[in-house]
N, C-alpha and C. Protein backbone atom coordinates (compact mmCIF):
# COMPACT_ATOMS: atom_id res chain seq x y z
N UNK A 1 0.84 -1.17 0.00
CA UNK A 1 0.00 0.00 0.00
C UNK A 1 0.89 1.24 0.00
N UNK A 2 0.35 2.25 -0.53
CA UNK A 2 1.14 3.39 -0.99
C UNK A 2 1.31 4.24 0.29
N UNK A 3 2.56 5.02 0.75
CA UNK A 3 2.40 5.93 1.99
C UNK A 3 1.11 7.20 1.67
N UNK A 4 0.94 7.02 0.37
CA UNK A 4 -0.51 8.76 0.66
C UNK A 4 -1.25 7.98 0.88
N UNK A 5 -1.62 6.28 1.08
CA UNK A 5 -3.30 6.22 1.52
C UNK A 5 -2.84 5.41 3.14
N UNK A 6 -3.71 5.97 3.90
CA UNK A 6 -4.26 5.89 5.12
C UNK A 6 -4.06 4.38 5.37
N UNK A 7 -4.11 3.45 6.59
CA UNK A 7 -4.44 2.18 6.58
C UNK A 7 -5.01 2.43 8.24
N UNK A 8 -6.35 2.76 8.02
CA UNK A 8 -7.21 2.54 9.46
C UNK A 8 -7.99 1.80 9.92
N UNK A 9 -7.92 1.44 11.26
CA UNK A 9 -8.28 0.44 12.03
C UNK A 9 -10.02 0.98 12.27
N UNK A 10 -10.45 0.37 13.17
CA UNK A 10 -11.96 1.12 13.52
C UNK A 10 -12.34 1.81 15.00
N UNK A 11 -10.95 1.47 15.18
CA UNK A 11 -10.63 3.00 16.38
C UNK A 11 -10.15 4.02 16.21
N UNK A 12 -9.89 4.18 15.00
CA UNK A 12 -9.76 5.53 13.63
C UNK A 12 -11.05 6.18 13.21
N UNK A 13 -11.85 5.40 13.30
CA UNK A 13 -13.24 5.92 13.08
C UNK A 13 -14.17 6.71 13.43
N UNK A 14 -13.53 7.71 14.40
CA UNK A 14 -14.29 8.72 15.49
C UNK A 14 -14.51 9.44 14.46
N UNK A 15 -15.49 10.52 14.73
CA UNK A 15 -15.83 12.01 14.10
C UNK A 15 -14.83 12.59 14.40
N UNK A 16 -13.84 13.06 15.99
CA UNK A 16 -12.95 13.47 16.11
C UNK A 16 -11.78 13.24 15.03
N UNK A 17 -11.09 11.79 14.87
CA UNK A 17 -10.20 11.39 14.20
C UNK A 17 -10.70 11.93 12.85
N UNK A 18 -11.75 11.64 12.12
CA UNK A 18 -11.98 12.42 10.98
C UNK A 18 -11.72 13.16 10.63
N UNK A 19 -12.72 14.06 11.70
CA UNK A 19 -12.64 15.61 11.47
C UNK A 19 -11.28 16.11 11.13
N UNK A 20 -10.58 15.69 11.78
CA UNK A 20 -8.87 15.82 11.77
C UNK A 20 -8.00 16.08 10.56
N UNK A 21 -8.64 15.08 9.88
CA UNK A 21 -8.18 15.11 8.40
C UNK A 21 -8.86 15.68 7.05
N UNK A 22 -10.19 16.62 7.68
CA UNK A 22 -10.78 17.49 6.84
C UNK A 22 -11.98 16.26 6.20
N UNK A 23 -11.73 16.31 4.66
CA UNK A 23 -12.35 15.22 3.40
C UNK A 23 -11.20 14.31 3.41
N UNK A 24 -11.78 13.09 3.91
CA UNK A 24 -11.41 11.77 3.60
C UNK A 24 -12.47 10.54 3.18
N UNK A 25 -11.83 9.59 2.17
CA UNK A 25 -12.21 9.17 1.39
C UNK A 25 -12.11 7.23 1.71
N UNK A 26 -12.78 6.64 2.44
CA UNK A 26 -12.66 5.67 3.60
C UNK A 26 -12.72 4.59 2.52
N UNK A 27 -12.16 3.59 1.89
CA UNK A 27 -12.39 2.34 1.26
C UNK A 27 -12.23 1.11 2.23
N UNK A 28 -13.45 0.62 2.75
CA UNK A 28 -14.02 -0.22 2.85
C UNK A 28 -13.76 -1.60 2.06
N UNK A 29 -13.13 -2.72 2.81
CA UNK A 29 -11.97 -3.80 1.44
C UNK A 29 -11.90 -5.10 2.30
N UNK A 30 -11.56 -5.78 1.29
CA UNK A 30 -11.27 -7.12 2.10
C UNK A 30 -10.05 -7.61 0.97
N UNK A 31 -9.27 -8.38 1.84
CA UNK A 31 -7.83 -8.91 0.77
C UNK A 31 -8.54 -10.15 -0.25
N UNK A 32 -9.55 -10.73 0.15
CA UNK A 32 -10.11 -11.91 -1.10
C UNK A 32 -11.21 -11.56 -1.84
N UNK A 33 -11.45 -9.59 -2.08
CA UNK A 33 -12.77 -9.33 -3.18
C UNK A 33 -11.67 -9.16 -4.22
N UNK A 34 -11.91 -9.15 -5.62
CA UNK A 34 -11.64 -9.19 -6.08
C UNK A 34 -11.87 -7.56 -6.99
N UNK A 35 -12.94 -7.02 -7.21
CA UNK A 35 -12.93 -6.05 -7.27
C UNK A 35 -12.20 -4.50 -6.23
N UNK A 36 -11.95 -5.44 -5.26
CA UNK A 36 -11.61 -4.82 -4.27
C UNK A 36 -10.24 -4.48 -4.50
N UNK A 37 -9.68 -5.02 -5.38
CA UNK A 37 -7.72 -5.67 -5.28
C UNK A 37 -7.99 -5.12 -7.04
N UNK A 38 -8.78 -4.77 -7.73
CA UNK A 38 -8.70 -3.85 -8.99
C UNK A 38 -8.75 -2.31 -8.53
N UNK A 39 -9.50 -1.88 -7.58
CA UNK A 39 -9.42 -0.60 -7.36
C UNK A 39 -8.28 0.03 -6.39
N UNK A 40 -7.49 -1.15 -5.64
CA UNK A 40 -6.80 -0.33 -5.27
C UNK A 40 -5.13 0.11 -5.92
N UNK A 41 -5.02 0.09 -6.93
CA UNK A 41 -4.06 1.12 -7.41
C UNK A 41 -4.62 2.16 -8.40
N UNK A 42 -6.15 1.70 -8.35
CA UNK A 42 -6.76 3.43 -9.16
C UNK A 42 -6.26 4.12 -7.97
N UNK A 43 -7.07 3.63 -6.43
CA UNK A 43 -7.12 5.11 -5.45
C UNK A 43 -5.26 5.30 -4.67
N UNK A 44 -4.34 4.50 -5.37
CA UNK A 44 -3.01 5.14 -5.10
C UNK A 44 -2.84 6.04 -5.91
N UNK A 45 -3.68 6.12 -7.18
CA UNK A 45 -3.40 7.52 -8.29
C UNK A 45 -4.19 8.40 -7.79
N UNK A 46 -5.47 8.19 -7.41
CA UNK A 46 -6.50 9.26 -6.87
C UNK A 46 -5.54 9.82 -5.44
N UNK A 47 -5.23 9.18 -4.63
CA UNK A 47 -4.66 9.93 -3.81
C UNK A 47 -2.73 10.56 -3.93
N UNK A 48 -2.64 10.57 -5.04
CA UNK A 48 -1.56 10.99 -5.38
C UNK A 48 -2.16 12.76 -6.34
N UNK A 49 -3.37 12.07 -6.95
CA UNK A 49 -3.46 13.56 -7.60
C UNK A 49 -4.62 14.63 -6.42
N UNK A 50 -5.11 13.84 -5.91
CA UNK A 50 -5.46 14.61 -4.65
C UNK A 50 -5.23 15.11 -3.36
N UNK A 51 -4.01 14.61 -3.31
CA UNK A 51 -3.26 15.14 -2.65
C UNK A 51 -3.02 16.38 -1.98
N UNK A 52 -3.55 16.44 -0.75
CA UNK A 52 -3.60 18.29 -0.29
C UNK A 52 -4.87 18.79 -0.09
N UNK A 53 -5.72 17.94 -0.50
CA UNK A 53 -7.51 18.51 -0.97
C UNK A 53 -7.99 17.19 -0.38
N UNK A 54 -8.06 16.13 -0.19
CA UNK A 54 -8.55 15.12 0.22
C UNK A 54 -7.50 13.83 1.15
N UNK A 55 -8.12 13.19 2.12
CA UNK A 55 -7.07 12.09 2.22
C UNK A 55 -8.09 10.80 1.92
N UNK A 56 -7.03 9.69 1.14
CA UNK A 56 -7.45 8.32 1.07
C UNK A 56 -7.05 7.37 2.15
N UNK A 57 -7.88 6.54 2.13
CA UNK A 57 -7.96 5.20 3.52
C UNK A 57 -8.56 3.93 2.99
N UNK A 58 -7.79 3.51 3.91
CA UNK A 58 -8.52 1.88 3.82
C UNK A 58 -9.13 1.79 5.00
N UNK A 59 -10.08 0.63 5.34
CA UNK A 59 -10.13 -0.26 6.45
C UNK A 59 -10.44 -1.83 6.16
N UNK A 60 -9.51 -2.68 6.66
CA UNK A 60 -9.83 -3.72 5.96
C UNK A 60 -11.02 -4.74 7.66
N UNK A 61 -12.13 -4.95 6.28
CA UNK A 61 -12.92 -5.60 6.74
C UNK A 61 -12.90 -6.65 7.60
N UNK A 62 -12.17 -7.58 7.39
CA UNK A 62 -11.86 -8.82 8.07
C UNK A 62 -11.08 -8.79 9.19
N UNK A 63 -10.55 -7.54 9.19
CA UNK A 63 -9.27 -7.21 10.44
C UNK A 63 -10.32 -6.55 11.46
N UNK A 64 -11.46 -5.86 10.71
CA UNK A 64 -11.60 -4.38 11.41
C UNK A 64 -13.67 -5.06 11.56
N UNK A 65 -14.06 -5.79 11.90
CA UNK A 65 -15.70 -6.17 11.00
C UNK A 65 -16.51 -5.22 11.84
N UNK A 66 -16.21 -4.93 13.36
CA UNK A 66 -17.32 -3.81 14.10
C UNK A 66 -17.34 -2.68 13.11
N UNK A 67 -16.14 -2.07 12.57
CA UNK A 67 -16.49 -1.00 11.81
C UNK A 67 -17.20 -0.81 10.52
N UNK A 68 -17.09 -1.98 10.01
CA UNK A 68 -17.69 -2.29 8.48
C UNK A 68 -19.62 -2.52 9.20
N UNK A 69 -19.64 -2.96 10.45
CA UNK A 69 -20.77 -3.63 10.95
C UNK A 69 -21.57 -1.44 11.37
N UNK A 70 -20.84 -1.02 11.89
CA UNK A 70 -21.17 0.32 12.37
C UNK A 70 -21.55 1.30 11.25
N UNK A 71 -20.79 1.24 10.30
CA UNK A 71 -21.23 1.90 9.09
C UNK A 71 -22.33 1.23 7.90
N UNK A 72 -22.49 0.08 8.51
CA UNK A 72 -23.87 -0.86 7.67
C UNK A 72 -23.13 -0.90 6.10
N UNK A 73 -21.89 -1.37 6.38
CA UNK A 73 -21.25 -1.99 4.50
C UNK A 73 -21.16 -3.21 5.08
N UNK A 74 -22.29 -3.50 3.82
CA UNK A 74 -23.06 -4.89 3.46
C UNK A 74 -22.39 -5.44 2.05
N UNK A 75 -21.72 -4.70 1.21
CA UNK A 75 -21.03 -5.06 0.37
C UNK A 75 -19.60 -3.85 0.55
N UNK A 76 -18.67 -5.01 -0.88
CA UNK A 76 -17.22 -4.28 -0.63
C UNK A 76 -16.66 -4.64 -1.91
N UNK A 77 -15.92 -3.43 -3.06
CA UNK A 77 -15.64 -2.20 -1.82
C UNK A 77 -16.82 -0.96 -2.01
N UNK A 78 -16.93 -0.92 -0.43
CA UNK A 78 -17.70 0.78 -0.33
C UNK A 78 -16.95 1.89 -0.09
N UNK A 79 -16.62 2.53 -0.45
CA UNK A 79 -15.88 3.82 -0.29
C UNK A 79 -16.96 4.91 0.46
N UNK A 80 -16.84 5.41 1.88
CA UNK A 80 -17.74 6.61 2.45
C UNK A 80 -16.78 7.87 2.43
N UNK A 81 -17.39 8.85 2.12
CA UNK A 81 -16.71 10.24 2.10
C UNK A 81 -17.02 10.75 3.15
N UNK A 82 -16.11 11.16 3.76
CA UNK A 82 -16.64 11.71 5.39
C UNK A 82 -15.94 13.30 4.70
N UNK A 83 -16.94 14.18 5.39
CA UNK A 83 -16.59 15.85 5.49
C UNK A 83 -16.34 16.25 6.76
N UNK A 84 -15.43 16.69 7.55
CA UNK A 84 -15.32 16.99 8.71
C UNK A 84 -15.86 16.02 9.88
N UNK A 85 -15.56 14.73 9.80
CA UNK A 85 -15.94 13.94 10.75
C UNK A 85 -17.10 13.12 10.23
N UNK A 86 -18.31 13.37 9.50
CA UNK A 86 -19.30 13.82 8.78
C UNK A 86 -19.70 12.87 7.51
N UNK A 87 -20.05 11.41 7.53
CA UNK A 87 -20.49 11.06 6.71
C UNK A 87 -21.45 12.11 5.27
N UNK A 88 -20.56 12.37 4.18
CA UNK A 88 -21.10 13.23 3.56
C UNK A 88 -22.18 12.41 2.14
N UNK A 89 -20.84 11.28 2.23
CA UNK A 89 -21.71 10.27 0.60
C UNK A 89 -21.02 8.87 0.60
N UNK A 90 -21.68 7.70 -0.24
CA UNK A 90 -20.73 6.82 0.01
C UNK A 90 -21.33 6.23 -1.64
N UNK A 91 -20.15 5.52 -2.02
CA UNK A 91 -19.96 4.61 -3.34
C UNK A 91 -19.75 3.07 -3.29
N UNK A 92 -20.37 3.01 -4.12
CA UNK A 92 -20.57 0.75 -4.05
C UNK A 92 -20.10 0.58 -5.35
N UNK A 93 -18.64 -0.63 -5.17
CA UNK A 93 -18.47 -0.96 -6.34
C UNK A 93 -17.06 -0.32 -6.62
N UNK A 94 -17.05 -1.20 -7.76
CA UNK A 94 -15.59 -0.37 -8.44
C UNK A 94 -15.57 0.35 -9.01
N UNK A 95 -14.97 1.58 -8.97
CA UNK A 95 -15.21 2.90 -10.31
C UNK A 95 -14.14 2.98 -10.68
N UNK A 96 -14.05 3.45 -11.85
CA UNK A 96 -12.74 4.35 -12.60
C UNK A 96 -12.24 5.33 -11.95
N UNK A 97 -11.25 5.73 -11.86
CA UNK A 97 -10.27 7.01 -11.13
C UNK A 97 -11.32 8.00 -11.40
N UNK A 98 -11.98 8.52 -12.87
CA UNK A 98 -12.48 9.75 -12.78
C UNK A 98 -13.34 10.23 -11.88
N UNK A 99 -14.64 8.95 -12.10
CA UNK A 99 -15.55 8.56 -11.44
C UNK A 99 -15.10 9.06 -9.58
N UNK A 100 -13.94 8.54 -9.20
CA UNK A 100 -14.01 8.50 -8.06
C UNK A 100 -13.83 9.72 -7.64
N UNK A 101 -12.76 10.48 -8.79
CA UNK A 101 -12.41 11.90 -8.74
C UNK A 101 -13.90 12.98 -8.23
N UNK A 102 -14.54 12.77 -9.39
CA UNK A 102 -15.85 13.02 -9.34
C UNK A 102 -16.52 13.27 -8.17
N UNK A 103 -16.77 11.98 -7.59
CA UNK A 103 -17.08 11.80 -6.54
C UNK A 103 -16.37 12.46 -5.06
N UNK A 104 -15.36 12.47 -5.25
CA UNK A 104 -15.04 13.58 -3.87
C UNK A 104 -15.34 15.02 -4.21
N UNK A 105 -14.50 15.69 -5.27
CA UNK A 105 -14.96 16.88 -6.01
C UNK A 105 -16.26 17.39 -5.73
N UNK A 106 -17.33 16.36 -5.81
CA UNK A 106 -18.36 16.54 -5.89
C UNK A 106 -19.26 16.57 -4.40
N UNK A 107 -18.16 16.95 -3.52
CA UNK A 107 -19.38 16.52 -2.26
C UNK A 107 -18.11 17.78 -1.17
N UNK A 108 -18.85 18.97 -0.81
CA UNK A 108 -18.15 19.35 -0.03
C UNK A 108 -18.88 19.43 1.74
């Protein structure tokens, strides 16, 4: 995993800890989805060109399941956009870099 994306546990998961980091961009993963293990070197480019404006994260499911269980991801990967602590939007599925671009861009 790349040093610009995050690797958080689900005691990372406060509004406090959030808030902290402004817009972050939470991917929701497990090491045996398979779609899951295609998107993650889109979001090492997404968080390389977003860099400064957003942070990227993981939490891996199987390590972490209260938190996947607390945020109700029922499938993976879900990506939630938190705004200041602040569940703002969340994405199901694999997208293209733009798409994902999009998607933070798009939610302040």
């Amino acid at each position: 995993m790349s040093e610009q994306i995050l690797n958080l546990k689900g005691a990372d998961l406060t509004e406090t800890k959030l808030a902290s980091l402004g817009k972050v961009l939470v991917d929701f993963w497990a090491p045996w989805c398979g779609p899951c293990r295609m998107v993650a070197p889109i979001l090492e480019k997404v968080a390389a060109e977003m860099e400064g404006k957003a942070t990227i994260a993981k939490v891996n499911i199987d390590e972490n399941p209260d938190a996947a269980a607390a945020y109700g991801v029922s499938s993976i990967p879900t990506m939630i956009l938190f705004v200041d602590g602040k569940e703002a939007a969340r994405m199901i599925g694999a997208n293209p870099k733009s798409a994902i671009i999009d998607f933070i861009n798009g939610q302040n």
